[in-house]
Protein backbone atom coordinates (compact mmCIF):
# COMPACT_ATOMS: atom_id res chain seq x y z
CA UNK A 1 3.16 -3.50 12.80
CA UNK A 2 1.86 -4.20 9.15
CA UNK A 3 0.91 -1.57 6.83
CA UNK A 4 0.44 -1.94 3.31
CA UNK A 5 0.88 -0.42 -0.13
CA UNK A 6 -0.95 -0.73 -3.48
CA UNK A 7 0.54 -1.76 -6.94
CA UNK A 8 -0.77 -2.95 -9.99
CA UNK A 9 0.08 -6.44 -10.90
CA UNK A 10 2.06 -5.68 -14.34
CA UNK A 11 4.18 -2.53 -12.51
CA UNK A 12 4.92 -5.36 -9.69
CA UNK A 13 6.19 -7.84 -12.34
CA UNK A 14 8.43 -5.63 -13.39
CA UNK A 15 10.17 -4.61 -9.82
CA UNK A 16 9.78 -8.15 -7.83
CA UNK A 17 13.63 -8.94 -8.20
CA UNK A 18 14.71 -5.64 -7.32
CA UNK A 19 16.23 -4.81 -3.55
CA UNK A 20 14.41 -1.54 -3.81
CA UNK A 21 10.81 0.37 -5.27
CA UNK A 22 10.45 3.77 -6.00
CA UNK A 23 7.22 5.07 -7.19
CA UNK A 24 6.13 8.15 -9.26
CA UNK A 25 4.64 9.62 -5.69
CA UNK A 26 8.56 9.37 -4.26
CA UNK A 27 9.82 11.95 -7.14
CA UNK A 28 6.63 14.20 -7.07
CA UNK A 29 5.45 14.26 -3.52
CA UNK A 30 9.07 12.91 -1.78
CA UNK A 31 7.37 10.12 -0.06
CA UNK A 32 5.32 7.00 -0.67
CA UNK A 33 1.91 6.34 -0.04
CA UNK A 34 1.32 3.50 2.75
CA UNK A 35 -1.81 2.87 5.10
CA UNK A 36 -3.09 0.81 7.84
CA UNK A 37 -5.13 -2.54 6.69
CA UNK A 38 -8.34 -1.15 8.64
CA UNK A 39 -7.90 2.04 6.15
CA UNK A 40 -6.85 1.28 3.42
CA UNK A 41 -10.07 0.01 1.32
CA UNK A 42 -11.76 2.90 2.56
CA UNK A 43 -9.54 5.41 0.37
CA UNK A 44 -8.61 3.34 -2.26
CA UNK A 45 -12.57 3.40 -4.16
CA UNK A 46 -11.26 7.28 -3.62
CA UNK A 47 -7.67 6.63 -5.44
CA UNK A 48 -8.24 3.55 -7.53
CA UNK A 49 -11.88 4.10 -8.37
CA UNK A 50 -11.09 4.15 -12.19
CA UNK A 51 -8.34 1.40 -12.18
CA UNK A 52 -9.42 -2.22 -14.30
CA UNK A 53 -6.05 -4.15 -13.68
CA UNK A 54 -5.67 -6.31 -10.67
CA UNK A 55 -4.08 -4.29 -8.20
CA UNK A 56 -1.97 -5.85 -5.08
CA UNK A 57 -1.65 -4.96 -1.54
CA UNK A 58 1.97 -5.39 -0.34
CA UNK A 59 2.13 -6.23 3.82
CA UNK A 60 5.35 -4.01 5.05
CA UNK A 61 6.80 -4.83 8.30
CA UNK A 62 7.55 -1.64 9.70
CA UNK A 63 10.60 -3.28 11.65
CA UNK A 64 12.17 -4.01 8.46
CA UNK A 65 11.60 -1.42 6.87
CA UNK A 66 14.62 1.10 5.78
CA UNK A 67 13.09 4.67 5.36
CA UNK A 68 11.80 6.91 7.57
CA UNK A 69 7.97 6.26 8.21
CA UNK A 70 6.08 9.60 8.95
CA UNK A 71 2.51 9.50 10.29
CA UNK A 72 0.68 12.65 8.17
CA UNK A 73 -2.99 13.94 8.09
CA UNK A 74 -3.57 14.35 3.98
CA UNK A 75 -6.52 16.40 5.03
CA UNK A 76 -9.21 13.86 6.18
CA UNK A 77 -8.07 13.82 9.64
CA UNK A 78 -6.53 10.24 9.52
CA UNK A 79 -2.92 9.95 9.29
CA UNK A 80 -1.47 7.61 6.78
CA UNK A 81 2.19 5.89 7.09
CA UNK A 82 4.23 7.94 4.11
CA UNK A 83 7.81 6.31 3.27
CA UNK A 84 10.42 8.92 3.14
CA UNK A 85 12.58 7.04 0.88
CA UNK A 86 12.56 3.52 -1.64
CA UNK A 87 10.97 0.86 -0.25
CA UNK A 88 13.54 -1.78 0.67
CA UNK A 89 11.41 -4.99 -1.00
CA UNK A 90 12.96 -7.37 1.57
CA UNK A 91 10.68 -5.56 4.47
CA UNK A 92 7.20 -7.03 2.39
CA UNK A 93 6.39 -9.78 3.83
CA UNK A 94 2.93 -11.35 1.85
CA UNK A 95 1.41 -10.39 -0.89
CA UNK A 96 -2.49 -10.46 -1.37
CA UNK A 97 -4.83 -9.55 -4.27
CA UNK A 98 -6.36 -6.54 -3.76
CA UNK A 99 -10.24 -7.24 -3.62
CA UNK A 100 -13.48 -6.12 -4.93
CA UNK A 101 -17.03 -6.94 -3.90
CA UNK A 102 -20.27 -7.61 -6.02
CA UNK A 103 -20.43 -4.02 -7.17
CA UNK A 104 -16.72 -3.32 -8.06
CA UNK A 105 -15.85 -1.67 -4.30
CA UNK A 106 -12.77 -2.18 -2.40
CA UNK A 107 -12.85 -3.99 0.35
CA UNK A 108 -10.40 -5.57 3.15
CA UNK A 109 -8.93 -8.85 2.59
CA UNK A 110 -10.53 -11.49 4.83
CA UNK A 111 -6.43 -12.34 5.63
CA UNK A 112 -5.71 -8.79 6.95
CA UNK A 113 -9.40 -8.45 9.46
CA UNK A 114 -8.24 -7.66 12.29
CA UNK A 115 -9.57 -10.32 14.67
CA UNK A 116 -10.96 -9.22 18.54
């Protein structure tokens, strides 16, 4: 299973090389933010409304990943994949621009549509 996590470009320049990625959320809330593809543009207008740098969306393989994944509700009902623990960088297996329609919205990645 692929689930994916958001970064800007410039923080993700800086960590690339390393084996592992801790984010401010990791110290402050213990865990690190994660979603589903089908989800994910739907929360981040919510979360990255104000942000003007290109952002990226990181694919995880959840089979390679290292910490423990916990499925929580923040409140809306959904629950979200939360990393309990640094992301080990060898589980992320592509790496996509995160884009933006006509009116500056989110919206899923043609790559990550879930085909039927």
């Amino acid at each position: 299973m692929i689930i994916l996590h958001c970064v800007s470009e410039k923080v993700w320049q800086t960590v690339a090389d390393k084996t592992y990625y801790e984010t401010p959320s990791l110290t402050s809330e213990g865990f690190i933010h994660c979603s589903e593809p089908e989800h994910f543009h739907k929360v981040a207008d919510y979360v990255f409304k104000d942000v003007k740098e290109q952002l990226l969306l990181l694919c995880l393989d959840t089979t390679l990943l290292e910490p423990e994944i916990r499925w929580e509700d923040g409140g809306s009902g959904t629950l979200y994949p939360h990393l309990y623990g640094a992301l080990n960088t060898n589980a992320i297996i592509k790496i996509f621009p995160f884009l933006r329609d006509e009116n500056g919205a989110f919206m899923l990645n043609p790559e990550l549509e879930v085909k039927s």
